[in-house]
Protein backbone atom coordinates (compact mmCIF):
# COMPACT_ATOMS: atom_id res chain seq x y z
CA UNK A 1 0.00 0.00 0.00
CA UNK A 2 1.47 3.43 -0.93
CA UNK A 3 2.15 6.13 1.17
CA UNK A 4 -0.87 9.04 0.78
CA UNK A 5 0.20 12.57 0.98
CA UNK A 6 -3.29 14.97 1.12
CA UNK A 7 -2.69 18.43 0.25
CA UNK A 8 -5.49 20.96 1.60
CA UNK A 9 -6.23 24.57 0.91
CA UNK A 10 -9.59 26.37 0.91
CA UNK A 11 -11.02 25.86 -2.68
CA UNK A 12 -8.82 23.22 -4.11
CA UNK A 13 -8.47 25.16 -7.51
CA UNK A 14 -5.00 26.99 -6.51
CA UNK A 15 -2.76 25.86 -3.77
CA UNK A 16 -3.62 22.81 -3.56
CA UNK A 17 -3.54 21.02 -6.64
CA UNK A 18 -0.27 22.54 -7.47
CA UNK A 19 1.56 21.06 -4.65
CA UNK A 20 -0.73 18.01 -5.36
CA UNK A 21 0.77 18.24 -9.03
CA UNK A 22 4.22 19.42 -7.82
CA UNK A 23 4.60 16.36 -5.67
CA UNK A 24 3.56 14.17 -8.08
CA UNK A 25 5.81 15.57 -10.70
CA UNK A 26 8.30 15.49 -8.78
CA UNK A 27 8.34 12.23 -7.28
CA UNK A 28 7.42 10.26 -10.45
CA UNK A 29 7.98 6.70 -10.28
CA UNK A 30 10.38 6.88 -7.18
CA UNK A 31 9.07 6.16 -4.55
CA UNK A 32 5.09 4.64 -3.88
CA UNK A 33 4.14 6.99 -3.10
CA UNK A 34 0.79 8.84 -4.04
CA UNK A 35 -0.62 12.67 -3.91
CA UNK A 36 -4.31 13.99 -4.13
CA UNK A 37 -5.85 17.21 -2.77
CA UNK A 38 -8.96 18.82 -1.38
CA UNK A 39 -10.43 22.12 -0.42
CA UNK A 40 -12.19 22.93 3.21
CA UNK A 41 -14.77 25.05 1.68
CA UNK A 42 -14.17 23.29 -2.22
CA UNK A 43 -15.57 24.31 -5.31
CA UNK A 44 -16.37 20.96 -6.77
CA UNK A 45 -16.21 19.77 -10.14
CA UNK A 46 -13.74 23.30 -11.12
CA UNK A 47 -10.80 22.80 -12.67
CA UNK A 48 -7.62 24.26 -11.05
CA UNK A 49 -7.86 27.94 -11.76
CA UNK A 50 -6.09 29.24 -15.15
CA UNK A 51 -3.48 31.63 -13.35
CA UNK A 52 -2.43 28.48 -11.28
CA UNK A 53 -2.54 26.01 -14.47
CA UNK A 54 0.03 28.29 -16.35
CA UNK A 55 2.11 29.08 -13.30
CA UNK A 56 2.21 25.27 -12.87
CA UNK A 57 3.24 24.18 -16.37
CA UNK A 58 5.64 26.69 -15.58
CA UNK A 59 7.47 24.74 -13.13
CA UNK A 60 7.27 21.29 -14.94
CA UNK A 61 4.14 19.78 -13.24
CA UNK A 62 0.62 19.05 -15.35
CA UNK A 63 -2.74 20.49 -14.34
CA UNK A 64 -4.38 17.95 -16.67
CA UNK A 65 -7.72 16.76 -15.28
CA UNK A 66 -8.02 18.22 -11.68
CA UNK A 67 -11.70 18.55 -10.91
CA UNK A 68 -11.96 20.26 -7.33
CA UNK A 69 -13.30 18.32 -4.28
CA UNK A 70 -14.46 18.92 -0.67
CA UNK A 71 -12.49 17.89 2.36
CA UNK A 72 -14.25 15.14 4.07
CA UNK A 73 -14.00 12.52 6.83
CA UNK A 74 -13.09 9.45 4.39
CA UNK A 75 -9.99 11.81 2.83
CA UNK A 76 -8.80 12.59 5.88
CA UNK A 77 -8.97 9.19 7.59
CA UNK A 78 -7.20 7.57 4.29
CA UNK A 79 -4.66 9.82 4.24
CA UNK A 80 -0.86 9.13 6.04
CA UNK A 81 0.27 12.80 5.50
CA UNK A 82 -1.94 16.53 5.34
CA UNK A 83 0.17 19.42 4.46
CA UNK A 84 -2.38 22.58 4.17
CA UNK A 85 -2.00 25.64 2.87
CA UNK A 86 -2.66 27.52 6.07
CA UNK A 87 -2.79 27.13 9.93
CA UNK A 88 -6.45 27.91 9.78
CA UNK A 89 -7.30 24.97 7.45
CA UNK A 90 -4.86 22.62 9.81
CA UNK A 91 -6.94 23.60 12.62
CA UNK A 92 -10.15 22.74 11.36
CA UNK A 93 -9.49 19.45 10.27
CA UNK A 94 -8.01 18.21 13.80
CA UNK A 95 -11.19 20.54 15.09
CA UNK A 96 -12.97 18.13 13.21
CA UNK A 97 -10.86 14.92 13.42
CA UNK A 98 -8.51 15.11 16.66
CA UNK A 99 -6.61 12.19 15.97
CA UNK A 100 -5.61 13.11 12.66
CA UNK A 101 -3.59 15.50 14.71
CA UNK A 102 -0.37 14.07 14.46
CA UNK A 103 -0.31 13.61 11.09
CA UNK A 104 -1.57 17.12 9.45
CA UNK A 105 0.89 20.09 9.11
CA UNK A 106 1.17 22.91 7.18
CA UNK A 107 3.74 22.59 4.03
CA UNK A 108 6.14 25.02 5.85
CA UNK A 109 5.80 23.20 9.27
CA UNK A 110 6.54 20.06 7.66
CA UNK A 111 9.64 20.92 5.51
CA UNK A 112 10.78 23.30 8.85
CA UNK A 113 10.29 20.68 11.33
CA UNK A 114 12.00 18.27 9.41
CA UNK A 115 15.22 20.08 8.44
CA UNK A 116 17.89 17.92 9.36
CA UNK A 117 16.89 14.25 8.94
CA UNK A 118 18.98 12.05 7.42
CA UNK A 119 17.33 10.29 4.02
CA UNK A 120 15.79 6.47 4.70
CA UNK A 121 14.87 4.05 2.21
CA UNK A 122 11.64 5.73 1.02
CA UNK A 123 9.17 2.75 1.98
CA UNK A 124 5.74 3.49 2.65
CA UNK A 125 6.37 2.11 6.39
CA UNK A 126 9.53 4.35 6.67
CA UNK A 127 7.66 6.70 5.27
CA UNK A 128 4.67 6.20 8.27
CA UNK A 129 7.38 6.32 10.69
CA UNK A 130 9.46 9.63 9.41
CA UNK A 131 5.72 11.93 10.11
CA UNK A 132 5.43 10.48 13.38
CA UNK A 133 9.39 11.56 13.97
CA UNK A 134 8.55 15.25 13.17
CA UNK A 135 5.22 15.34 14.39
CA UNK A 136 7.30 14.60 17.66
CA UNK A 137 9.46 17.64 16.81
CA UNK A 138 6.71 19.87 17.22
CA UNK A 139 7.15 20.26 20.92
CA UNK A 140 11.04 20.91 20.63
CA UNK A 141 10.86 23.37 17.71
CA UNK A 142 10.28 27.56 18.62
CA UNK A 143 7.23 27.82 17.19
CA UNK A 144 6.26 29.62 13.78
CA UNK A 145 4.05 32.72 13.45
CA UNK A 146 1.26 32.14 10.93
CA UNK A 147 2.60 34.44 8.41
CA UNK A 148 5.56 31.84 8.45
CA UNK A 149 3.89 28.92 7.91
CA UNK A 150 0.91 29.98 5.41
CA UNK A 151 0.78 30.54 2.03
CA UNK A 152 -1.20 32.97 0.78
CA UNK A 153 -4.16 32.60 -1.19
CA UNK A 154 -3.74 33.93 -5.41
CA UNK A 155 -6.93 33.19 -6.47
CA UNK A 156 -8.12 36.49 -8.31
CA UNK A 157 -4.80 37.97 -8.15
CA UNK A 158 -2.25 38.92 -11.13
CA UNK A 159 -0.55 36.27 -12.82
CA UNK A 160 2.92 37.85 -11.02
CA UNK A 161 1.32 36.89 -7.98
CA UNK A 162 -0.14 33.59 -8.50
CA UNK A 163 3.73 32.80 -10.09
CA UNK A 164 5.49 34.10 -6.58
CA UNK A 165 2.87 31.64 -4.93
CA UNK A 166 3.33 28.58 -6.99
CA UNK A 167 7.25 29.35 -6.26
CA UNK A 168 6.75 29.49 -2.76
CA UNK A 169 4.16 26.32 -3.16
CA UNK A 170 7.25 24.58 -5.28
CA UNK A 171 9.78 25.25 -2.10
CA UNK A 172 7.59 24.06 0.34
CA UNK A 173 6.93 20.81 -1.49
CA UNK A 174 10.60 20.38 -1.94
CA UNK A 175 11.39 21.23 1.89
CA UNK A 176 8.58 18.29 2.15
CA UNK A 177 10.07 16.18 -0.03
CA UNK A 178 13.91 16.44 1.78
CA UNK A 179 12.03 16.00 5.11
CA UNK A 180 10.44 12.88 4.27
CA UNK A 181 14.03 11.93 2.75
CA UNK A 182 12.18 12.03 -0.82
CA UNK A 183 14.33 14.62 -2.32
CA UNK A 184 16.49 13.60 -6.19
């Protein structure tokens, strides 16, 4: 069984699917592992907005068939990793499932808290074990403002914005990506 990485923002037609996409692109056939994405409000059936879509051909991942989706109880439950967009959307998934507490960060907090680790064979039990091993970092590490660990919302905004997004989207994944020892 692959490892599941969820990515969550509030629509699930920006942020989201491009670190959804990112991930995917960027991972490839190296590791089974497997990305999807949701929104906590969600606009479902849209397709990933067209700002995002360019910004993430840009940046070598494919926006090819996303259709949006709503968060809900069976995504979060099937999921081994959440990385959201935002603190806010972090706390109201553990506000609404508790235990899924130790396994939903925000991108930042994930790449931050897991600086530093030395790369394991990238199993899906290994895998399991590395979020658990930062998730215990959380007490140890100073803690983050919110402006630190959230990205922004672009929808509406120029395409110079949305692009500065999707970069900082694209380093987050990456920091993600080293963390869980994932990196090329």
């Amino acid at each position: 069984m692959a490892f599941s990485v969820l990515f969550v923002c509030t629509g699930n037609i920006c942020r989201s699917p491009l670190a959804e996409r990112l991930l995917r692109a960027r991972v490839a056939d190296r590791a089974p592992v497997v990305a999807a994405s949701a929104g906590i409000r969600g606009l479902p059936e849209h397709p990933i907005d067209g700002s995002c879509a360019l910004a993430l051909r840009e940046l070598g991942g494919d926006p090819g068939g996303h259709v949006s989706r709503r968060l809900s109880q069976q995504l979060i439950a099937g999921a081994d990793l959440i990385l959201t967009a935002e603190t806010a959307h972090l706390s109201e998934i553990v506000q609404s499932e508790p235990l899924a507490f130790r396994r939903v960060f925000t991108m930042r907090e994930f790449g931050r808290l897991g600086s530093g680790l030395v790369a394991l064979p990238p199993t899906p039990a290994v895998l399991r074990t590395r979020v658990v091993e930062i998730g215990a970092r959380r007490g140890s590490a100073p803690p983050a403002g919110s402006d630190e660990d959230d990205i922004a919302d672009p929808f509406g905004a120029s395409l110079r914005v949305v692009r500065a997004c999707a970069r900082q989207i694209a380093e987050a994944v990456d920091e993600c990506l080293l963390a869980l020892g994932l990196a090329p």
